[in-house]
Protein backbone atom coordinates (compact mmCIF):
# COMPACT_ATOMS: atom_id res chain seq x y z
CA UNK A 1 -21.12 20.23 8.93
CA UNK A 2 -24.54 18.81 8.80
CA UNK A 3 -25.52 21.18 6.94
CA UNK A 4 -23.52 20.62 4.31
CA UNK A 5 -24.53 16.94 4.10
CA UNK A 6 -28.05 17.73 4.06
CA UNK A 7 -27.06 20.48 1.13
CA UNK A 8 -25.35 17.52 -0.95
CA UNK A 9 -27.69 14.75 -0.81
CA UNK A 10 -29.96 17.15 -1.66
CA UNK A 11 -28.14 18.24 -4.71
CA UNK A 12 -27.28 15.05 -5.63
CA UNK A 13 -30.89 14.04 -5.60
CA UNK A 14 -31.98 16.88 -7.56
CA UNK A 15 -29.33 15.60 -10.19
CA UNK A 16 -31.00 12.62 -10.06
CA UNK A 17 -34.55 13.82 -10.57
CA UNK A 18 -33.46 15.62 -13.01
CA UNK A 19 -31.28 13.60 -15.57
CA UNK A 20 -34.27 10.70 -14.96
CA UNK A 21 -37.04 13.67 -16.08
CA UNK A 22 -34.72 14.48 -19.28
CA UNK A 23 -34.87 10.89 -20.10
CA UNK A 24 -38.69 10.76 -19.93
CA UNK A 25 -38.52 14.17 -22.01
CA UNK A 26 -36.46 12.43 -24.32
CA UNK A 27 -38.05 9.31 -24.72
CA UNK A 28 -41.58 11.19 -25.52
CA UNK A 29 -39.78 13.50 -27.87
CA UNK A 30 -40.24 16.66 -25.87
CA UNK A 31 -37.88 19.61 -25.87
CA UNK A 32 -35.13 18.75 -23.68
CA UNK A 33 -32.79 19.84 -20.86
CA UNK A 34 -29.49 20.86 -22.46
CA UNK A 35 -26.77 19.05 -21.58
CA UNK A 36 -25.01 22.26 -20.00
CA UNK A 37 -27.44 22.04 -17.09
CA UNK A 38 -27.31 18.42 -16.86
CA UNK A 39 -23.42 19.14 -16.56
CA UNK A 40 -23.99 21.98 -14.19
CA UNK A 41 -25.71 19.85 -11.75
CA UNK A 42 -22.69 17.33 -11.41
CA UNK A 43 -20.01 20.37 -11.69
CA UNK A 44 -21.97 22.08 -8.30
CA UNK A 45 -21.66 18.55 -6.40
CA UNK A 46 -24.42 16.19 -8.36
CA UNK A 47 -21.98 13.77 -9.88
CA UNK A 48 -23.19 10.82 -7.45
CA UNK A 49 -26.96 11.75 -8.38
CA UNK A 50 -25.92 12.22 -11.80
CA UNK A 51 -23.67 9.09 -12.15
CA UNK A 52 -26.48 6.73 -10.78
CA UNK A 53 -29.14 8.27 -12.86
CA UNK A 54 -27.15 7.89 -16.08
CA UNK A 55 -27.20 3.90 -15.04
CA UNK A 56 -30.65 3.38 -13.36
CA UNK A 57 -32.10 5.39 -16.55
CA UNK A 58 -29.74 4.09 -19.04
CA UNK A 59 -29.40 8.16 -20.16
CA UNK A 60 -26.55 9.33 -21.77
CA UNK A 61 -24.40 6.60 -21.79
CA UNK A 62 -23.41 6.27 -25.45
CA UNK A 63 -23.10 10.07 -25.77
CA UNK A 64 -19.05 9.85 -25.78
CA UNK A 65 -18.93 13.77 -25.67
CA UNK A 66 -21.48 13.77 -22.84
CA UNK A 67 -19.69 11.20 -20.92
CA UNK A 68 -15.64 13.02 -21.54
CA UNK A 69 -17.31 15.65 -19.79
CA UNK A 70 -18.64 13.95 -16.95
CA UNK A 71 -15.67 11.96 -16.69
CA UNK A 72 -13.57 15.08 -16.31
CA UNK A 73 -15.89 16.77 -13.97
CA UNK A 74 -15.99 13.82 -11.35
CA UNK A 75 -12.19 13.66 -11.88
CA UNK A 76 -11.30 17.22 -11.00
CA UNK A 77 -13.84 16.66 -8.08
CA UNK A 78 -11.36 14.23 -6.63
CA UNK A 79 -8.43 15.97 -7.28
CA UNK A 80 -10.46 19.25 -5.48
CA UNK A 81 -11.34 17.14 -2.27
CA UNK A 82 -8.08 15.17 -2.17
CA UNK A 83 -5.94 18.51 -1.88
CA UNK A 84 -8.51 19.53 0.35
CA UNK A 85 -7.79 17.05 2.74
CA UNK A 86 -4.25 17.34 2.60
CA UNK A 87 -4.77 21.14 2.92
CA UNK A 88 -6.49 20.55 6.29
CA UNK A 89 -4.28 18.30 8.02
């Protein structure tokens, strides 16, 4: 199970890095990371990482289509571990 821990914060940290290193890219007009791999991250388990690097960075936050996306994806994570839960009780 530890494991597992370690694997998410790490995941979720390499969201983080990540979104905050597209905002740097972005804000000295450099070719950027798409958005699809930005959404990968938080599909695979980055959404915390994401989430707080879309605040700390201010990145992506006015996007609406960006942020439906993300929305959705953190949403379906919660309905994933909720039944999950319930599954293994």
């Amino acid at each position: 199970m530890m494991v597992l821990l370690y694997c998410f914060l790490i995941l979720n940290f390499l969201s983080f890095v990540v979104t905050g290193y597209d905002k740097r890219l972005a804000i000295k007009n450099k070719r950027r990371i798409s958005e699809k791999t930005l959404l990968s991250f938080a599909f695979i388990g980055g959404t915390i990482g994401s989430g707080l690097a879309m605040l700390v960075f201010r990145h992506k936050t006015s996007k609406m289509s960006f942020l439906w996306k993300f929305f959705l994806i953190g949403i379906l994570q919660v309905f994933i571990a909720y039944f999950y839960v319930i599954k293994s009780k």
